[in-house]
Protein backbone atom coordinates (compact mmCIF):
# COMPACT_ATOMS: atom_id res chain seq x y z
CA UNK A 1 -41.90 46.84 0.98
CA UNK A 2 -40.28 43.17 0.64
CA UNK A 3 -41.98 43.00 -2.62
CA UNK A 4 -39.67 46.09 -4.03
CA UNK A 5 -36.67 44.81 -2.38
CA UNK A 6 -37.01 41.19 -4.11
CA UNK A 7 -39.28 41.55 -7.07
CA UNK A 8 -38.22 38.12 -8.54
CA UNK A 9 -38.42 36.29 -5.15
CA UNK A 10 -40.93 33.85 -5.21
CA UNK A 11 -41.72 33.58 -1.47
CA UNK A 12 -43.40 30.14 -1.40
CA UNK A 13 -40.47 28.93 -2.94
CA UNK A 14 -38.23 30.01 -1.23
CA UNK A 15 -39.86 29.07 2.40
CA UNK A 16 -39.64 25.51 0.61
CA UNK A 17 -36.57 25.43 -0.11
CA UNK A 18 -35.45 26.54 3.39
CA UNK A 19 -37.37 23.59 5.01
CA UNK A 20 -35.48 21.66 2.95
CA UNK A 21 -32.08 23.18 4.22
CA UNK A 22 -32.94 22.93 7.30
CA UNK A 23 -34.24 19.39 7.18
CA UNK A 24 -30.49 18.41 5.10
CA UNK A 25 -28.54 20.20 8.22
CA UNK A 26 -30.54 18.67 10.96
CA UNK A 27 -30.74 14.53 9.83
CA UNK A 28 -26.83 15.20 8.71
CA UNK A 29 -26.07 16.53 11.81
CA UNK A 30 -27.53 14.37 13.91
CA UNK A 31 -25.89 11.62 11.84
CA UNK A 32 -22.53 13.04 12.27
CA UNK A 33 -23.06 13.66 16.00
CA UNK A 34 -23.36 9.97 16.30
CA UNK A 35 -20.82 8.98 13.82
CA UNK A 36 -18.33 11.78 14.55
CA UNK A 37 -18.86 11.02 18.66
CA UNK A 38 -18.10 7.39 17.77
CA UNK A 39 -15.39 7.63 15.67
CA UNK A 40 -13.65 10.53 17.87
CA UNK A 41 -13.92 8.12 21.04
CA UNK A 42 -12.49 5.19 18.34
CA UNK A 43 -9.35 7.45 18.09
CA UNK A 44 -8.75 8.29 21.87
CA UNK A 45 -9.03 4.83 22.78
CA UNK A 46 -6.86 3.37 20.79
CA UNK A 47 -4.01 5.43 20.95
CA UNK A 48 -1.35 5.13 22.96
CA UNK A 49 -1.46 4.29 26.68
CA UNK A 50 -5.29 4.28 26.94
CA UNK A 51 -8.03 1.70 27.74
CA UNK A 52 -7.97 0.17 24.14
CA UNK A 53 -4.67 1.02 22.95
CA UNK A 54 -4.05 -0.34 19.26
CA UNK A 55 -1.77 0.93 17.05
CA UNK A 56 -3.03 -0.73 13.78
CA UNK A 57 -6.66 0.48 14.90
CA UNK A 58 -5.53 3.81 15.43
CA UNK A 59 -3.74 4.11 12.66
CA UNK A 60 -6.15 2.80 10.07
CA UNK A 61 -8.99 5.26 11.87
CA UNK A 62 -6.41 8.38 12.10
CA UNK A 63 -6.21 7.68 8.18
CA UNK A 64 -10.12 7.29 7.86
CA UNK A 65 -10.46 10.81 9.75
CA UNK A 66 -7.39 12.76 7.38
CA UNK A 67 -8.17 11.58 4.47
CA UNK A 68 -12.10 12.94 3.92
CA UNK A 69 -11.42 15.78 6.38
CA UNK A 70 -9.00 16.62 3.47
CA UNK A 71 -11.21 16.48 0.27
CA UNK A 72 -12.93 19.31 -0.74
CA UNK A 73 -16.76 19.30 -0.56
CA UNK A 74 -17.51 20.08 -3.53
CA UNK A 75 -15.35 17.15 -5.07
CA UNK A 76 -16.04 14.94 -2.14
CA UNK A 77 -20.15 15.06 -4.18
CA UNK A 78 -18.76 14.31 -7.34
CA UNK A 79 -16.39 11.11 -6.01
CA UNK A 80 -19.56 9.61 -4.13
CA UNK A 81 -22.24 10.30 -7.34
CA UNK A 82 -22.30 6.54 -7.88
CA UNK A 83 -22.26 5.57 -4.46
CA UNK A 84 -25.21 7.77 -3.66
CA UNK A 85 -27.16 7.07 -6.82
CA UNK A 86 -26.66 3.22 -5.53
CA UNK A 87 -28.02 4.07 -2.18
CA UNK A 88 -31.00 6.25 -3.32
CA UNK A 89 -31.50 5.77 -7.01
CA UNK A 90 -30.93 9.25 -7.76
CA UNK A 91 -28.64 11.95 -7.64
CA UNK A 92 -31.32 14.94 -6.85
CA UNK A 93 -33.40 16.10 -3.72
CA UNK A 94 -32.77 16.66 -0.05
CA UNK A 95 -31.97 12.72 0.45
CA UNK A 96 -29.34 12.38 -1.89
CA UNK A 97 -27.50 15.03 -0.44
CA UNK A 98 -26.94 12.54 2.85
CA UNK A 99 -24.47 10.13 1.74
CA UNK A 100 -21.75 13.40 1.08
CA UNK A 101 -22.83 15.54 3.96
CA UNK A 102 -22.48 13.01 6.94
CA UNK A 103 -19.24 11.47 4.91
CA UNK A 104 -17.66 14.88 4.85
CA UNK A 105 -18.90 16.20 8.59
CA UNK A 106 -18.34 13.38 10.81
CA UNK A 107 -14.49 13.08 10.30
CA UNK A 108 -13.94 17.11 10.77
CA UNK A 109 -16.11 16.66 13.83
CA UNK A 110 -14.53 13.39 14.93
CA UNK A 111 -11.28 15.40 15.28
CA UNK A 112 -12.73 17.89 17.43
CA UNK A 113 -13.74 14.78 19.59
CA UNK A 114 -10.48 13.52 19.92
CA UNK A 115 -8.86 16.99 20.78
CA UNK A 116 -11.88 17.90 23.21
CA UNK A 117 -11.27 14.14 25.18
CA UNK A 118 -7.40 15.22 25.12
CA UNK A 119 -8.16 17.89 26.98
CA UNK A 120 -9.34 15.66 29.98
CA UNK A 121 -7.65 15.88 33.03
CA UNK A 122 -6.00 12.02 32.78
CA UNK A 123 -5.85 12.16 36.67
CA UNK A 124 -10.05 11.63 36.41
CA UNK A 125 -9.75 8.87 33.82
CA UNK A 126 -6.92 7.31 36.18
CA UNK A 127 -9.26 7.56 39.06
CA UNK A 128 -12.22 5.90 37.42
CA UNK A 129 -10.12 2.63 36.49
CA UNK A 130 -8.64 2.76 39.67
CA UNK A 131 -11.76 1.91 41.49
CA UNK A 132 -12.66 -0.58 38.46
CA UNK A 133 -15.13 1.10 36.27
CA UNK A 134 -15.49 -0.78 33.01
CA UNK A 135 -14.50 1.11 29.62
CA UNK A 136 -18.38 1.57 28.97
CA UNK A 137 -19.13 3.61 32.07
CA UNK A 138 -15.85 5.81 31.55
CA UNK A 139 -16.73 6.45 28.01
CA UNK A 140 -20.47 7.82 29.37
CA UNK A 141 -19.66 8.57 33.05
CA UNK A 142 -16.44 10.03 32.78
CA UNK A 143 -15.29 11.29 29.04
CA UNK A 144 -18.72 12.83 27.86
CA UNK A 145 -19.97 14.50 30.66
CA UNK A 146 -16.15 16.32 31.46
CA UNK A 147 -15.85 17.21 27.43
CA UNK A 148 -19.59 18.10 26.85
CA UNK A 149 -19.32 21.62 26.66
CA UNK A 150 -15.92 21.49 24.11
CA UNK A 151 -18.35 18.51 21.96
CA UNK A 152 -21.13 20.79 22.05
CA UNK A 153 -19.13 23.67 21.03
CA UNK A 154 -17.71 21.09 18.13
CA UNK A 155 -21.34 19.89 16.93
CA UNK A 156 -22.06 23.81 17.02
CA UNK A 157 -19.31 24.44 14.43
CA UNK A 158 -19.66 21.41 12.49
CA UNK A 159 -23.45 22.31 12.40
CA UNK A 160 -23.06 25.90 10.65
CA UNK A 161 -20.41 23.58 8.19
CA UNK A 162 -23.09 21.35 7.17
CA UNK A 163 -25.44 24.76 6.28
CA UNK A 164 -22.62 25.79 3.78
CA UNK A 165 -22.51 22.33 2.64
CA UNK A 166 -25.79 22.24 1.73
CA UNK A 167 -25.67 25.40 -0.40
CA UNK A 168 -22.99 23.57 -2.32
CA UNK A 169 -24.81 20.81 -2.82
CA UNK A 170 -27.15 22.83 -4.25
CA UNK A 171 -25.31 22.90 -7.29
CA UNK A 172 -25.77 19.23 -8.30
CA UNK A 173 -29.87 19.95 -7.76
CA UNK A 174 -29.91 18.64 -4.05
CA UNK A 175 -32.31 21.16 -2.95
CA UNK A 176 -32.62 23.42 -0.31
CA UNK A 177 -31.48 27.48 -0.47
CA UNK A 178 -28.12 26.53 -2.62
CA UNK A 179 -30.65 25.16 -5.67
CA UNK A 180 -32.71 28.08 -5.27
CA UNK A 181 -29.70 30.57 -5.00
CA UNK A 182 -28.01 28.93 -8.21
CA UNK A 183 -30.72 27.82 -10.35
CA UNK A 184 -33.50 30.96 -10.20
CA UNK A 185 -30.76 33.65 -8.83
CA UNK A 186 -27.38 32.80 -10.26
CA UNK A 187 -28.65 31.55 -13.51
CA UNK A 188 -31.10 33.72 -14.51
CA UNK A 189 -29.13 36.73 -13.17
CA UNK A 190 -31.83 37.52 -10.39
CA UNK A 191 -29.33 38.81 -7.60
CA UNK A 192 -32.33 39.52 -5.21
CA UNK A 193 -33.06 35.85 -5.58
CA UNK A 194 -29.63 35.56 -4.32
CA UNK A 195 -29.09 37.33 -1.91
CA UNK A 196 -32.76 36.41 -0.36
CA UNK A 197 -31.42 33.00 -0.12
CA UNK A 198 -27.67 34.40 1.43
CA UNK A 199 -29.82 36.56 4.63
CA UNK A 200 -31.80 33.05 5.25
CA UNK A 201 -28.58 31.04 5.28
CA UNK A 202 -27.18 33.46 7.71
CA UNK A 203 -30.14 33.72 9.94
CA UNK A 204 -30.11 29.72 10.34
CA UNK A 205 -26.47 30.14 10.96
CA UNK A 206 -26.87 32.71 13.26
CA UNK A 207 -29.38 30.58 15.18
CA UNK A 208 -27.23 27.56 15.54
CA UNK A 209 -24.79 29.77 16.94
CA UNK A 210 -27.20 31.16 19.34
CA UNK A 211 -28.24 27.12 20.40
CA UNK A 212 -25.13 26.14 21.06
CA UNK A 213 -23.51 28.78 22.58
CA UNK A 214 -26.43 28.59 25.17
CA UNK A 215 -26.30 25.01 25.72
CA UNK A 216 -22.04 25.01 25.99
CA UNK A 217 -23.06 28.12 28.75
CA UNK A 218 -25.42 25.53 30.26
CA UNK A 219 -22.78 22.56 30.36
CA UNK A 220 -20.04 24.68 31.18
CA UNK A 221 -18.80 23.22 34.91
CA UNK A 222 -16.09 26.22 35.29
């Protein structure tokens, strides 16, 4: 029955390439998570009236974040082909994809950061430094645990982004579903190809979804 629907599909292939789609979402993601978390806490921090307030810091991060939350994807690849091919000696393959993916995610999820700490009840943060906790145990006693479930949420989003980003990255021969979708299905005019590789893409993106709204259910204090 598959075999009628997509008679051009080449199944091993295209199990491969969504290994390799999901292996470019999850290292990215968990590379954003960390980056993203870090620079998102960077931004809070420094602005006005909290623990490390710094104008010129904030200012100079706030920029960071804007500027490559603004750039397209797609051109965001093309501006960092030498810096990748630096990096990793080549352009191609799940790897190379990296350098763009975590450079494009972690400031759109770093904002997310900053607006999910905002939303912090200051009279907790107030509490904790009046009884002398240092900035290290409010960042991981006090700011995490009371935004966890709006990070999660964040990660969740940012997450499903990075799928789509991989499919564009595709297009430069990074691998993964987009490759497979452009090269065999677009290219050679094999729309079951295609659209084989679109229902995998959703599925993944329906079970991120499914992840994280369970775990922001989990964290959820309310």
């Amino acid at each position: 029955m598959i075999e009628n629907l997509f008679p051009n599909v080449d199944w091993t292939k295209m199990w491969e390439a969504t290994v390799e789609t999901l292996y470019m979402t999850a290292v990215s993601t968990l590379f954003t998570l960390v980056i993203g978390l870090g620079l998102g806490i960077l931004l809070f921090l420094s602005s006005p009236g909290q623990l490390w307030s710094n104008k010129l810091v904030n200012i100079i991060s706030g920029a960071f974040v804007n500027i490559f939350r603004s750039i397209p994807f797609i051109i965001l690849i093309i501006l960092l082909i030498p810096f990748t091919k630096f990096l990793l000696g080549t352009i191609r393959g799940p790897d190379a994809a990296m350098p763009a993916l975590i450079i494009g995610a972690a400031p759109f999820y770093a904002r997310m950061v900053l607006i999910a700490l905002q939303e912090i009840d200051k009279g907790v943060i107030e509490a904790s430094k009046s009884m002398g906790a240092k900035t290290r145990t409010i960042i991981f006693k006090v700011l995490i645990p009371e935004s966890m479930p709006a990070l999660i949420s964040g990660i969740t989003v940012t997450a499903i982004a990075l799928v789509g980003y991989t499919a564009m990255a595709g297009i430069i021969g990074a691998g993964g579903l987009g490759t497979l979708a452009y090269l065999d299905g677009f290219q050679r005019s094999r729309e079951d190809v295609t659209l084989a590789a679109t229902i995998l893409i959703l599925i993944i993106v329906f079970i991120i979804q499914f992840i994280g709204d369970f775990a922001v259910r989990k964290f959820d204090k309310r």
